[in-house]
PDB file of N, CA and C in Angstrom:
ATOM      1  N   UNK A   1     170.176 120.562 113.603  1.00  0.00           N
ATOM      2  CA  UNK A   1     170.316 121.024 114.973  1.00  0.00           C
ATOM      3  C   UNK A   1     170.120 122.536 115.021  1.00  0.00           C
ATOM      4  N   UNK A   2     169.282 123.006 115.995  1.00  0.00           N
ATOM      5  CA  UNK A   2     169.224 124.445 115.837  1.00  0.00           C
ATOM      6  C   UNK A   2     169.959 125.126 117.009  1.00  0.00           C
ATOM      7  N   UNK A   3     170.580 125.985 116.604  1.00  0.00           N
ATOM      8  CA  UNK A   3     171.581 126.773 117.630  1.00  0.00           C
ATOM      9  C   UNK A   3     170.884 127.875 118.145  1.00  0.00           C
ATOM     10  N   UNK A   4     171.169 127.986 118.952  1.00  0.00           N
ATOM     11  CA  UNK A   4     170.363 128.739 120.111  1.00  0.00           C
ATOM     12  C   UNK A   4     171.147 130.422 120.284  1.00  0.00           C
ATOM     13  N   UNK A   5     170.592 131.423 120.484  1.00  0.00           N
ATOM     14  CA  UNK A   5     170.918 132.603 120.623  1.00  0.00           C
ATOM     15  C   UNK A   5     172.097 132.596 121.559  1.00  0.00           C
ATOM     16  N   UNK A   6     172.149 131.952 122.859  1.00  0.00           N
ATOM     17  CA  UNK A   6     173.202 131.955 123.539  1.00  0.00           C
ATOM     18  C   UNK A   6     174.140 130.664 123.175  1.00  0.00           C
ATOM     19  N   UNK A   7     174.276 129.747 122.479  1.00  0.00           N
ATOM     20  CA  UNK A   7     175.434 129.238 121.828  1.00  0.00           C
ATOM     21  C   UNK A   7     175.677 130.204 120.551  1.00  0.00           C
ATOM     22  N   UNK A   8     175.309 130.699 120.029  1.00  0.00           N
ATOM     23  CA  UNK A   8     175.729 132.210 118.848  1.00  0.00           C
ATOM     24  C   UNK A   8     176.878 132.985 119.758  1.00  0.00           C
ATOM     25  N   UNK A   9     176.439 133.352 120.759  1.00  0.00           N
ATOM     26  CA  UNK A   9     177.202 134.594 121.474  1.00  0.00           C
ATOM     27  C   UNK A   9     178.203 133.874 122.257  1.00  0.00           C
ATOM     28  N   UNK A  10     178.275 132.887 122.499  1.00  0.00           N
ATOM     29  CA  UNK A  10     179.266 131.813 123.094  1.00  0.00           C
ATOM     30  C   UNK A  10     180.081 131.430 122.177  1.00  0.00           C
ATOM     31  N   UNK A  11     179.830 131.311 121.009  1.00  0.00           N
ATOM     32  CA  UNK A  11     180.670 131.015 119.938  1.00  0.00           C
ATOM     33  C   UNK A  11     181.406 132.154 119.527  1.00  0.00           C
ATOM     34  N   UNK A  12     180.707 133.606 119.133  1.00  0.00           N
ATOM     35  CA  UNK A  12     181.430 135.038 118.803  1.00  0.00           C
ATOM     36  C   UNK A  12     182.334 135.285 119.957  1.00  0.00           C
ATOM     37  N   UNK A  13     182.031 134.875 120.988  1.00  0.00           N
ATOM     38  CA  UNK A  13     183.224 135.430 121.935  1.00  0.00           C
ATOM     39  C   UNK A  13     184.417 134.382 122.311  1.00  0.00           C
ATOM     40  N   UNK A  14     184.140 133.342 121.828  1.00  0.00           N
ATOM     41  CA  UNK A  14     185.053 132.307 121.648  1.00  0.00           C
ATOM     42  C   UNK A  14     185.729 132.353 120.290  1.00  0.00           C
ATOM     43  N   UNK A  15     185.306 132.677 119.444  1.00  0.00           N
ATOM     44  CA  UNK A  15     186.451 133.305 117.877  1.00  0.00           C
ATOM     45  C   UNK A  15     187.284 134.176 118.468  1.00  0.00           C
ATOM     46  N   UNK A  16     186.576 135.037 119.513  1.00  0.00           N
ATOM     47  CA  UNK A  16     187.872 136.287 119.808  1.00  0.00           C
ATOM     48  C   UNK A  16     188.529 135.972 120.626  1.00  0.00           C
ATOM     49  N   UNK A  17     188.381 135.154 121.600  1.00  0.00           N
ATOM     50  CA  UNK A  17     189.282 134.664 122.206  1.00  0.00           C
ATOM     51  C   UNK A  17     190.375 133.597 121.661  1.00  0.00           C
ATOM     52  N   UNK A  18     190.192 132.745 120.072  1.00  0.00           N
ATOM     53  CA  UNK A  18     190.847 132.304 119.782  1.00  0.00           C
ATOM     54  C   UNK A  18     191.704 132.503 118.525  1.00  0.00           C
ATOM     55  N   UNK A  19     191.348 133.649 118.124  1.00  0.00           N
ATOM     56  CA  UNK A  19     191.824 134.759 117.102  1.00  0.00           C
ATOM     57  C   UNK A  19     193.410 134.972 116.498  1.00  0.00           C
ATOM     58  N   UNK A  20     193.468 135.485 118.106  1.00  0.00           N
ATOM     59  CA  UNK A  20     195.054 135.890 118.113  1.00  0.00           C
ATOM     60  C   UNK A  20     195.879 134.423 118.507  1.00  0.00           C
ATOM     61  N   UNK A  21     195.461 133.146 118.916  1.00  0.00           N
ATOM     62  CA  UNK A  21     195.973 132.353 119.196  1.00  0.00           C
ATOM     63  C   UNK A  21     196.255 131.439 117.241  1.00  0.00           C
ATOM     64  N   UNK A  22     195.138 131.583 116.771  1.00  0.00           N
ATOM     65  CA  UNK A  22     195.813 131.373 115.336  1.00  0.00           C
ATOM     66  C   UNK A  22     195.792 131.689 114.561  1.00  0.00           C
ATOM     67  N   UNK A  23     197.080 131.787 113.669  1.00  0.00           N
ATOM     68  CA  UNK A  23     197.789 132.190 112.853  1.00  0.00           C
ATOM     69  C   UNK A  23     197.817 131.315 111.297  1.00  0.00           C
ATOM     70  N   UNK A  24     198.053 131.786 109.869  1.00  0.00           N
ATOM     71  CA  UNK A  24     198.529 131.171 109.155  1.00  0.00           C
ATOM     72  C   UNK A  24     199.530 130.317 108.961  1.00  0.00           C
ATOM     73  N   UNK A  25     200.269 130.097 109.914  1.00  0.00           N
ATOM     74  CA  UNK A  25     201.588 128.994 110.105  1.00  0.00           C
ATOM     75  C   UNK A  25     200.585 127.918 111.168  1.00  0.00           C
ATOM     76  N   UNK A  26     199.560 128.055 111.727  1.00  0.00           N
ATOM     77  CA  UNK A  26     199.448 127.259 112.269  1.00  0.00           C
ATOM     78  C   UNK A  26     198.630 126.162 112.248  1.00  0.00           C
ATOM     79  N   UNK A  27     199.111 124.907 112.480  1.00  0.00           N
ATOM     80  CA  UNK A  27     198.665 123.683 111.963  1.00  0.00           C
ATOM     81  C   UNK A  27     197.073 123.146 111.851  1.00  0.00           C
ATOM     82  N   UNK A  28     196.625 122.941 111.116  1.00  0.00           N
ATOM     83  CA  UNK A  28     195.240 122.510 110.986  1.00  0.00           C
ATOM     84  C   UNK A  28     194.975 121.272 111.971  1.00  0.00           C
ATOM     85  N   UNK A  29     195.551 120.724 112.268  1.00  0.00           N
ATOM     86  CA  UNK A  29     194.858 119.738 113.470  1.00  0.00           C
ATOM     87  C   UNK A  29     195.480 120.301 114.869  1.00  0.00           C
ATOM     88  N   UNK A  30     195.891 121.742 115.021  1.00  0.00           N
ATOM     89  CA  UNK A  30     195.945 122.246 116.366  1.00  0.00           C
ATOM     90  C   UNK A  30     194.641 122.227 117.052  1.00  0.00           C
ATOM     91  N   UNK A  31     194.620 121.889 118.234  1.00  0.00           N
ATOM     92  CA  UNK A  31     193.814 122.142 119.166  1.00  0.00           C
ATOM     93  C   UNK A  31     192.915 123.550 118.828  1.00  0.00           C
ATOM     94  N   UNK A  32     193.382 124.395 118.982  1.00  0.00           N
ATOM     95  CA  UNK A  32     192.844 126.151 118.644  1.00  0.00           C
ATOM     96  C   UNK A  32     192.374 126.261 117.030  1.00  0.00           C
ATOM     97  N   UNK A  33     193.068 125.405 116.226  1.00  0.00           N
ATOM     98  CA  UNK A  33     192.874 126.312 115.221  1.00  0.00           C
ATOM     99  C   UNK A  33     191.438 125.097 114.506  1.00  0.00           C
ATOM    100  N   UNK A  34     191.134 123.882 115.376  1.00  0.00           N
ATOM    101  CA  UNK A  34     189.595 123.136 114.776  1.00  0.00           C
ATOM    102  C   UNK A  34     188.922 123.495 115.715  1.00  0.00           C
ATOM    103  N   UNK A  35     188.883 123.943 117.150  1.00  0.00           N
ATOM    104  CA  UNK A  35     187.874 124.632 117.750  1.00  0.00           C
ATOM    105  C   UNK A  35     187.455 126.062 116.858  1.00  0.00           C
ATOM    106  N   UNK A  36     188.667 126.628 116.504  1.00  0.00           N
ATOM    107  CA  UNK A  36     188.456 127.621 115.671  1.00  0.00           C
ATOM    108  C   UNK A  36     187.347 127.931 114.619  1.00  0.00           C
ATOM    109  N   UNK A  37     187.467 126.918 114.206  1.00  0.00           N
ATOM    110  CA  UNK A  37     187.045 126.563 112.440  1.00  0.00           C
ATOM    111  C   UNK A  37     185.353 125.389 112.647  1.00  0.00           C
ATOM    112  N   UNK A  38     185.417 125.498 114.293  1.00  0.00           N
ATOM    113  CA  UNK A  38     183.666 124.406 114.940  1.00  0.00           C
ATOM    114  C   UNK A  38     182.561 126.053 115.300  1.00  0.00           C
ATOM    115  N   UNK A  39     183.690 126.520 116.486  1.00  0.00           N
ATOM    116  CA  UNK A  39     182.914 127.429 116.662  1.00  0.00           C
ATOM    117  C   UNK A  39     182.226 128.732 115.195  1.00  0.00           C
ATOM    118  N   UNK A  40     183.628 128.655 114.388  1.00  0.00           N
ATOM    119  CA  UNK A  40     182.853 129.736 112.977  1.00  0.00           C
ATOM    120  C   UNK A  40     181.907 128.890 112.671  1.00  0.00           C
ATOM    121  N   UNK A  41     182.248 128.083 112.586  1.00  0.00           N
ATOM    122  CA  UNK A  41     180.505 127.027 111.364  1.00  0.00           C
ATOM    123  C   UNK A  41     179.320 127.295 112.353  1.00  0.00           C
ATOM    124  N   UNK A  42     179.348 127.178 113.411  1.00  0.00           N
ATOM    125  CA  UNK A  42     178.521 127.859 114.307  1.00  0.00           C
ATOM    126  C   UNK A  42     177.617 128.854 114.387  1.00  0.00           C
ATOM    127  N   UNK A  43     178.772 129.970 114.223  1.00  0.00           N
ATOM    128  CA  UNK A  43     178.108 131.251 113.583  1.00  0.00           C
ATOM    129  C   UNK A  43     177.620 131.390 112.376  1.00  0.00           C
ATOM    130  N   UNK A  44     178.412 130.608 111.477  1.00  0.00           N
ATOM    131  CA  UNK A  44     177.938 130.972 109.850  1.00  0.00           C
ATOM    132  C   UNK A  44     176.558 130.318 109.789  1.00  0.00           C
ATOM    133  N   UNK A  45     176.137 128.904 110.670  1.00  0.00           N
ATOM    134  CA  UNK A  45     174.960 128.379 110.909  1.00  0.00           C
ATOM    135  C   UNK A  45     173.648 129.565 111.148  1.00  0.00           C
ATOM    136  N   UNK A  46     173.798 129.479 112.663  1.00  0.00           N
ATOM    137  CA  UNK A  46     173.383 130.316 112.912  1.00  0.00           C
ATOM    138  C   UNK A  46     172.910 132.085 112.105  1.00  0.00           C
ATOM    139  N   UNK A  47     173.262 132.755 111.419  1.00  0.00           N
ATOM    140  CA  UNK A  47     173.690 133.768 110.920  1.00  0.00           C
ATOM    141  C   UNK A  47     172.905 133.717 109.594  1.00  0.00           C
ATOM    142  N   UNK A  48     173.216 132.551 108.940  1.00  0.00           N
ATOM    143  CA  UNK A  48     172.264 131.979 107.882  1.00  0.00           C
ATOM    144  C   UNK A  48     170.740 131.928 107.797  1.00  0.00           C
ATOM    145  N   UNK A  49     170.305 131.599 109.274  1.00  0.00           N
ATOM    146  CA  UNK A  49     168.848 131.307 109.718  1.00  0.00           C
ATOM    147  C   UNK A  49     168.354 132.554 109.962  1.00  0.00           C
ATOM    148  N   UNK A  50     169.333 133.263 111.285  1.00  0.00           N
ATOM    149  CA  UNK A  50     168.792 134.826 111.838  1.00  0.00           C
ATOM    150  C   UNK A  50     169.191 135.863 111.309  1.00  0.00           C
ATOM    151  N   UNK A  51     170.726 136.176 110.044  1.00  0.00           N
ATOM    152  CA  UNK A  51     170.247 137.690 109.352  1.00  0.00           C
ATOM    153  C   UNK A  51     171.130 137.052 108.487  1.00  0.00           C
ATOM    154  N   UNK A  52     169.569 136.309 106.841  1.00  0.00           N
ATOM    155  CA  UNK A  52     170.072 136.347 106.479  1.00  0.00           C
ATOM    156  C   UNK A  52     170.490 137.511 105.318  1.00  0.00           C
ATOM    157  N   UNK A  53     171.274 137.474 104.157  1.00  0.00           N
ATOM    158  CA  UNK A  53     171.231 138.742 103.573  1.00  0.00           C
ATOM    159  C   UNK A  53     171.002 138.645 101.852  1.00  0.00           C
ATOM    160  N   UNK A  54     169.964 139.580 101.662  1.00  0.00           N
ATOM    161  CA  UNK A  54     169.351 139.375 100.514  1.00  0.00           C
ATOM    162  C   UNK A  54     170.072 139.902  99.641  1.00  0.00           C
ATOM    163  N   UNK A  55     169.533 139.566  98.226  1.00  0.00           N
ATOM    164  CA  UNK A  55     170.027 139.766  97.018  1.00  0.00           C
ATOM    165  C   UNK A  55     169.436 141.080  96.510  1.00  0.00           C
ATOM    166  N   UNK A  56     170.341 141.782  96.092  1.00  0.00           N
ATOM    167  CA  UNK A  56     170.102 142.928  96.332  1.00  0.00           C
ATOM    168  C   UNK A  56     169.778 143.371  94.701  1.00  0.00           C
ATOM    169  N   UNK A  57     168.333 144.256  95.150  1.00  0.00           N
ATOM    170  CA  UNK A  57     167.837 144.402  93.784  1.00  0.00           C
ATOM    171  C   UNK A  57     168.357 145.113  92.213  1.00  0.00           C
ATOM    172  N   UNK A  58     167.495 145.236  91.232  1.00  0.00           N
ATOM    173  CA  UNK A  58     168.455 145.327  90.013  1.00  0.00           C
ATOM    174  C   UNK A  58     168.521 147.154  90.464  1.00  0.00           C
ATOM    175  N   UNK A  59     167.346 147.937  90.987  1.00  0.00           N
ATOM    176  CA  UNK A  59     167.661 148.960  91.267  1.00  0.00           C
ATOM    177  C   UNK A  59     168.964 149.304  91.647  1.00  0.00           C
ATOM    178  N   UNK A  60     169.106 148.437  92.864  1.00  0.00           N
ATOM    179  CA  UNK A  60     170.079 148.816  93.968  1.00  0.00           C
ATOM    180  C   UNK A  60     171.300 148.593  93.262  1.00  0.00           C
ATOM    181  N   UNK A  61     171.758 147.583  92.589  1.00  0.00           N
ATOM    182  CA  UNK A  61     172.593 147.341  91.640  1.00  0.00           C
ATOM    183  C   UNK A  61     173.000 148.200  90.958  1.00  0.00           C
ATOM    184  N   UNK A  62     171.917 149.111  90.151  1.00  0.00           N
ATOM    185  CA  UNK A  62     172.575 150.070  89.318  1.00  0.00           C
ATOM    186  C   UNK A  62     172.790 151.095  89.721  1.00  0.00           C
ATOM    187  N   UNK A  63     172.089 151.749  91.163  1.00  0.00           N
ATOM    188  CA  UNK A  63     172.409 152.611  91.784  1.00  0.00           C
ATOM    189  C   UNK A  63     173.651 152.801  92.249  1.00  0.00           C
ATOM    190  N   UNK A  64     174.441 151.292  93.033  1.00  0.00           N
ATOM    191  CA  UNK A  64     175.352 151.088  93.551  1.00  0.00           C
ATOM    192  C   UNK A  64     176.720 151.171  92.200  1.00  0.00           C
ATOM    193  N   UNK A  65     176.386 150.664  91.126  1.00  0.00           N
ATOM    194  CA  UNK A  65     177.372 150.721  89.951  1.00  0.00           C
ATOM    195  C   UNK A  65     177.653 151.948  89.480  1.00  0.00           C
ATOM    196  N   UNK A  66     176.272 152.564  89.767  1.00  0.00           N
ATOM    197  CA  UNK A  66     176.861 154.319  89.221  1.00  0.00           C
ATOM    198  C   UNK A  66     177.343 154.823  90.075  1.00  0.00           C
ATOM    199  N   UNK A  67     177.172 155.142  91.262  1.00  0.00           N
ATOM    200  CA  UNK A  67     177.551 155.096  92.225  1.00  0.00           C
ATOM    201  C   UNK A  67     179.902 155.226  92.314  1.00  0.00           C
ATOM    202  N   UNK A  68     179.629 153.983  91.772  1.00  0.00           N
ATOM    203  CA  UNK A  68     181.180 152.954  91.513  1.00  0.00           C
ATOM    204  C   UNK A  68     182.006 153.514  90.763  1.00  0.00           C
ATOM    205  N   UNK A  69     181.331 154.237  89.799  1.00  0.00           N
ATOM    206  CA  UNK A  69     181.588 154.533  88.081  1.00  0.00           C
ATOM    207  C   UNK A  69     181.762 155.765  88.313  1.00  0.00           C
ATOM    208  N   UNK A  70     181.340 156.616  89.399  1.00  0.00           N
ATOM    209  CA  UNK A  70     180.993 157.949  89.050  1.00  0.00           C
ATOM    210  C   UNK A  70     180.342 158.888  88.015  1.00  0.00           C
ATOM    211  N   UNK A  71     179.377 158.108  87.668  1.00  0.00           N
ATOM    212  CA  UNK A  71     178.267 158.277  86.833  1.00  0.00           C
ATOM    213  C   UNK A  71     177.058 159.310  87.455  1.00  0.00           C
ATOM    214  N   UNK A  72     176.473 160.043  86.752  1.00  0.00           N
ATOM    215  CA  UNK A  72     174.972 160.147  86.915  1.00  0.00           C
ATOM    216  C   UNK A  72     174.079 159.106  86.467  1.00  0.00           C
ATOM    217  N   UNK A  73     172.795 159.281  86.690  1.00  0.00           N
ATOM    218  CA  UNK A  73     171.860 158.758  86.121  1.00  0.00           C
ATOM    219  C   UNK A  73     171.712 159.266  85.031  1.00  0.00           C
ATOM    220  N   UNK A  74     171.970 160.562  84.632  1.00  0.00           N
ATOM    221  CA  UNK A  74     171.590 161.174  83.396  1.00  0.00           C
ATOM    222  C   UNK A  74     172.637 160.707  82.038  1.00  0.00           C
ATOM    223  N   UNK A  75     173.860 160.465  83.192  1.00  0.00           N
ATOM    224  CA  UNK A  75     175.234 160.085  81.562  1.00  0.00           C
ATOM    225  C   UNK A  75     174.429 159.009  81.228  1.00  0.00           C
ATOM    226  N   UNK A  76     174.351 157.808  82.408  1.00  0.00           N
ATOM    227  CA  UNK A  76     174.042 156.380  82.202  1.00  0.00           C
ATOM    228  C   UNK A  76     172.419 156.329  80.752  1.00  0.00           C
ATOM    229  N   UNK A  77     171.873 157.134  81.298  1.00  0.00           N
ATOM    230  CA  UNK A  77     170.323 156.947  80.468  1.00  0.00           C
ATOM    231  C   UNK A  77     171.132 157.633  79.022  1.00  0.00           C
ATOM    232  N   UNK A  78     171.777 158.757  78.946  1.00  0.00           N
ATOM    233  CA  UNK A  78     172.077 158.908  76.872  1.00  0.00           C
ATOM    234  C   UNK A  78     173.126 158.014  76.874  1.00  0.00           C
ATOM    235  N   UNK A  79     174.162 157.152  77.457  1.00  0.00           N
ATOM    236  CA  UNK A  79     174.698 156.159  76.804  1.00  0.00           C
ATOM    237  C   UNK A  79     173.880 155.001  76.714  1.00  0.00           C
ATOM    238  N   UNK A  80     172.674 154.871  77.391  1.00  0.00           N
ATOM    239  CA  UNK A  80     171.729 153.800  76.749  1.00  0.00           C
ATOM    240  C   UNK A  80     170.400 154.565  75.861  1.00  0.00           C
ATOM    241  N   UNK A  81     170.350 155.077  75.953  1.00  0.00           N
ATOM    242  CA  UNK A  81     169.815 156.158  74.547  1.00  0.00           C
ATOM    243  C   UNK A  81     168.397 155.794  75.058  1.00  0.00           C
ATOM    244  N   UNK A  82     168.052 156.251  76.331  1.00  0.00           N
ATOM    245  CA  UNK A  82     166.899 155.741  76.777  1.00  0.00           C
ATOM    246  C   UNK A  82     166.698 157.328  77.584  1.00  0.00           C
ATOM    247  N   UNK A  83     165.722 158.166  78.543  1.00  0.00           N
ATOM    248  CA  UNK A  83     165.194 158.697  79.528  1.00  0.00           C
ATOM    249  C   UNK A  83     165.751 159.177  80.633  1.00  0.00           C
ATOM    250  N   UNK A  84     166.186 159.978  81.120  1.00  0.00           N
ATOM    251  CA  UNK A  84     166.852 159.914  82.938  1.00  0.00           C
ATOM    252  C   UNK A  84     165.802 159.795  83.497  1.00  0.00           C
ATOM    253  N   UNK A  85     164.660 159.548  83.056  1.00  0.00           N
ATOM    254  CA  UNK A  85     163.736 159.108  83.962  1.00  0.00           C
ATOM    255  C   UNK A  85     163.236 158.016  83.978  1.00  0.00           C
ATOM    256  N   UNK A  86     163.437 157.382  82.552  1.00  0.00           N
ATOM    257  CA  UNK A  86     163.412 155.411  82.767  1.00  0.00           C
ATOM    258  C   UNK A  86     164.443 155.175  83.672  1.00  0.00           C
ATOM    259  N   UNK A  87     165.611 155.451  83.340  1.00  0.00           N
ATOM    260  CA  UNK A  87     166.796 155.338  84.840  1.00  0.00           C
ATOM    261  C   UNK A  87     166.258 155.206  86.295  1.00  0.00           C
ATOM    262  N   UNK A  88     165.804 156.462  86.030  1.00  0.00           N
ATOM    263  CA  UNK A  88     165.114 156.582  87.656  1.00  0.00           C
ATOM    264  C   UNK A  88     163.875 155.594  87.941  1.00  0.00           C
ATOM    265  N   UNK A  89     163.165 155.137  87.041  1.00  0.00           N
ATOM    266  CA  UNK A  89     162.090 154.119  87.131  1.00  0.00           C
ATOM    267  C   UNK A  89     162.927 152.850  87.307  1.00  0.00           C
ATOM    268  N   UNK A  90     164.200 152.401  86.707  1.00  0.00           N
ATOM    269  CA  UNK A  90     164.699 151.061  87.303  1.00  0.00           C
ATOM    270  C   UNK A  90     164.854 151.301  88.470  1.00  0.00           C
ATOM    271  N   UNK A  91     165.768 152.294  89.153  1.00  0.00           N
ATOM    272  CA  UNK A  91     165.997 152.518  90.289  1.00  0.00           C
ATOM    273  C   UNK A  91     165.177 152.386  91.120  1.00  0.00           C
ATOM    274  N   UNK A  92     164.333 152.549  91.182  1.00  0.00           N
ATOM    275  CA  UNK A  92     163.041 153.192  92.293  1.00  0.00           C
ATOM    276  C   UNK A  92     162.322 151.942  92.008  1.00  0.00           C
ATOM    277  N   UNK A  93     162.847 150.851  90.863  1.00  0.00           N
ATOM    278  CA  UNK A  93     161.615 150.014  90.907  1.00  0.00           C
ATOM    279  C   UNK A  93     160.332 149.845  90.239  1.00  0.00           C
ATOM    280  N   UNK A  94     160.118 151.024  89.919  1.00  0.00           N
ATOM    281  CA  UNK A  94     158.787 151.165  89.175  1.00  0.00           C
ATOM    282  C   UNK A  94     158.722 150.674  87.548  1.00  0.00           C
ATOM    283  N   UNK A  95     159.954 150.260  87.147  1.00  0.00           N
ATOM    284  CA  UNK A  95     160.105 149.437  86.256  1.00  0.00           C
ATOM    285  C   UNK A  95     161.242 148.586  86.124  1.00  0.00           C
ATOM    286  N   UNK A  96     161.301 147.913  85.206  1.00  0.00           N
ATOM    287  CA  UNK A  96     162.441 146.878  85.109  1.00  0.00           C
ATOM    288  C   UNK A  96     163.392 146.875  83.565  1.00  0.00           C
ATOM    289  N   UNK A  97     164.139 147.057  83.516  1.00  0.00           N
ATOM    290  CA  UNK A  97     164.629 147.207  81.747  1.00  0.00           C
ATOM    291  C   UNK A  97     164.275 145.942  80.766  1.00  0.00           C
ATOM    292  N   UNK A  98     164.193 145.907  80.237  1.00  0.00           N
ATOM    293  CA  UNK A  98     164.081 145.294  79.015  1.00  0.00           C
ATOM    294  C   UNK A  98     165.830 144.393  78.938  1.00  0.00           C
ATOM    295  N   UNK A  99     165.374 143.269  78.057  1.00  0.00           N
ATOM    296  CA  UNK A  99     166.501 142.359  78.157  1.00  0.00           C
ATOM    297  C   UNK A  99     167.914 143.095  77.309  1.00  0.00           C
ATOM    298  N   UNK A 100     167.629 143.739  76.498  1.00  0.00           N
ATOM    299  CA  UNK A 100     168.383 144.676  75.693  1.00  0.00           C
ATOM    300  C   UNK A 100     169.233 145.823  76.345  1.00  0.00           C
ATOM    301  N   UNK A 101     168.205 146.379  77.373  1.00  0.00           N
ATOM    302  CA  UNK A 101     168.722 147.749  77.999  1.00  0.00           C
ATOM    303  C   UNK A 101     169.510 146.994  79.499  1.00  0.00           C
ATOM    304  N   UNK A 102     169.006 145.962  79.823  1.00  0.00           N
ATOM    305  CA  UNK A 102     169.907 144.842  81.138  1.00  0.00           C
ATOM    306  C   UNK A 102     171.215 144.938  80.506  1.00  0.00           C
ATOM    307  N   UNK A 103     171.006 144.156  79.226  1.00  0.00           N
ATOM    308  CA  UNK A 103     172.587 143.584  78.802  1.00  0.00           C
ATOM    309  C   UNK A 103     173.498 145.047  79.089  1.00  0.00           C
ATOM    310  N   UNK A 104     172.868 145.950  78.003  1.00  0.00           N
ATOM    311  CA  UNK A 104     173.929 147.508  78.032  1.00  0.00           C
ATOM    312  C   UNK A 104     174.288 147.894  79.706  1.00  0.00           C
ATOM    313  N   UNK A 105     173.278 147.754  80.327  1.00  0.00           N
ATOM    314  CA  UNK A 105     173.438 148.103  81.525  1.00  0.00           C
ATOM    315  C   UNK A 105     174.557 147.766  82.030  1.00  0.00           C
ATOM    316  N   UNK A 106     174.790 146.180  81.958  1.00  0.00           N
ATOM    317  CA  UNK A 106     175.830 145.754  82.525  1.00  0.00           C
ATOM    318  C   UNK A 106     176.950 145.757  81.663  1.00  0.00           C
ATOM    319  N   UNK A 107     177.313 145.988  80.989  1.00  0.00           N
ATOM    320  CA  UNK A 107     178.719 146.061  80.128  1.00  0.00           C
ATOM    321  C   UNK A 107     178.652 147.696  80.446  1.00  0.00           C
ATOM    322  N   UNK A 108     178.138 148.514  80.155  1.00  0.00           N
ATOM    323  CA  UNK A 108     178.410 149.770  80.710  1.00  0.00           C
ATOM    324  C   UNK A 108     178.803 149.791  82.350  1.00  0.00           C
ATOM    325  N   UNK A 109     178.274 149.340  82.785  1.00  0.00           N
ATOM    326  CA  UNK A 109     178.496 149.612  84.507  1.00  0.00           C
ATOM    327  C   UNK A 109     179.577 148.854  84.935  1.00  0.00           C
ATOM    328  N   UNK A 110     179.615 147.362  84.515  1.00  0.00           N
ATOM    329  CA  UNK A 110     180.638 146.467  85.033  1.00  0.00           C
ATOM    330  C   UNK A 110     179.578 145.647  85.787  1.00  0.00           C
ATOM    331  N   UNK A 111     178.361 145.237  85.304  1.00  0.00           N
ATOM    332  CA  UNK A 111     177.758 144.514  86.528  1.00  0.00           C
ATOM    333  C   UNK A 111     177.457 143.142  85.948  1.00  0.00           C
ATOM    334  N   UNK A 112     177.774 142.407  86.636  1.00  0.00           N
ATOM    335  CA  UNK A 112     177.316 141.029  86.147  1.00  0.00           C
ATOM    336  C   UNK A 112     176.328 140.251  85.757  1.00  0.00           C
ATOM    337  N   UNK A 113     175.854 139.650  84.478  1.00  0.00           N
ATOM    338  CA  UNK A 113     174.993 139.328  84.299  1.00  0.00           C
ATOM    339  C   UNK A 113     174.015 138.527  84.813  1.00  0.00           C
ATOM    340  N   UNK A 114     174.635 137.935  86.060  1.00  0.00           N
ATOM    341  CA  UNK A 114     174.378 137.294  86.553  1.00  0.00           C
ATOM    342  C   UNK A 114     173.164 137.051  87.722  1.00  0.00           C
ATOM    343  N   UNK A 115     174.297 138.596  88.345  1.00  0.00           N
ATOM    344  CA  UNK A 115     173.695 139.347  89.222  1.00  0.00           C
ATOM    345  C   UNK A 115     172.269 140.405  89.145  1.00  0.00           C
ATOM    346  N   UNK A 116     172.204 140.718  87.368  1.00  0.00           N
ATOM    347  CA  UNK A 116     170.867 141.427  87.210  1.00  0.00           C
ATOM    348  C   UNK A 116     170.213 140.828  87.201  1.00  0.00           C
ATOM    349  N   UNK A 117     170.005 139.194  87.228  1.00  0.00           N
ATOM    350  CA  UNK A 117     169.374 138.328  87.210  1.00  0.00           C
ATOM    351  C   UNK A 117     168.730 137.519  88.347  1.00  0.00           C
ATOM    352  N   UNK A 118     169.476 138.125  88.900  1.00  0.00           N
ATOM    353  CA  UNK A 118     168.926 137.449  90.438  1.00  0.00           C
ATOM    354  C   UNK A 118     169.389 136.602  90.790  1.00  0.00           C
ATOM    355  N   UNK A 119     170.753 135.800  90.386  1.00  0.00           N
ATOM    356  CA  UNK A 119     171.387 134.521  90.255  1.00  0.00           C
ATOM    357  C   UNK A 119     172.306 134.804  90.896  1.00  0.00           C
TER     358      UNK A 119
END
């Protein structure tokens, strides 16, 4: 079934109107709180189709981890005994690390292996 731009905005303003009506004490087969939980699937429907949100690249990843870490690019590249300018080539994209310099990447940064992976 495809949801329509104005059942989206009929639904967002119907979460807020039913918001403050429930609460964590309140019962799962209340009236409010399965309209509640029709109208979100609604949106999450919807939302899915029209923005959805991508996986965010290995650049952006390590940008965002140093970032996290309070790192430079320059600490990050001599604790992988590599370039501050291969650094800057993952970043920017213009290259990709090697399966060796991924792994360090992520045990240095805290990033998941998972996630450099695209998974």
């Amino acid at each position: 079934m495809e949801i329509s731009k104005q059942q989206y905005e009929y639904a967002l303003d119907r979460i807020e109107e039913l918001l403050p009506l429930v609460t964590d004490e309140t019962s799962a087969d209340d009236k409010n709180s399965i309209e509640l939980t029709i109208v979100s699937d609604i949106v999450e429907t919807y939302e899915k189709v029209h923005y959805p949100i991508a996986k965010p690249t290995i650049g952006e990843l390590i940008s965002l981890a140093i970032e996290e870490k309070g790192m430079t690019q320059k600490e990050l590249a001599k604790e992988l005994g590599i370039s501050p300018s291969r650094v800057s080539d993952y970043i920017n994209g213009r290259a990709e690390p090697t399966l060796r310099i991924a792994s360090a990447i992520c045990v240095i940064l805290g990033i998941a292996p998972a996630a450099m992976m695209g998974l």
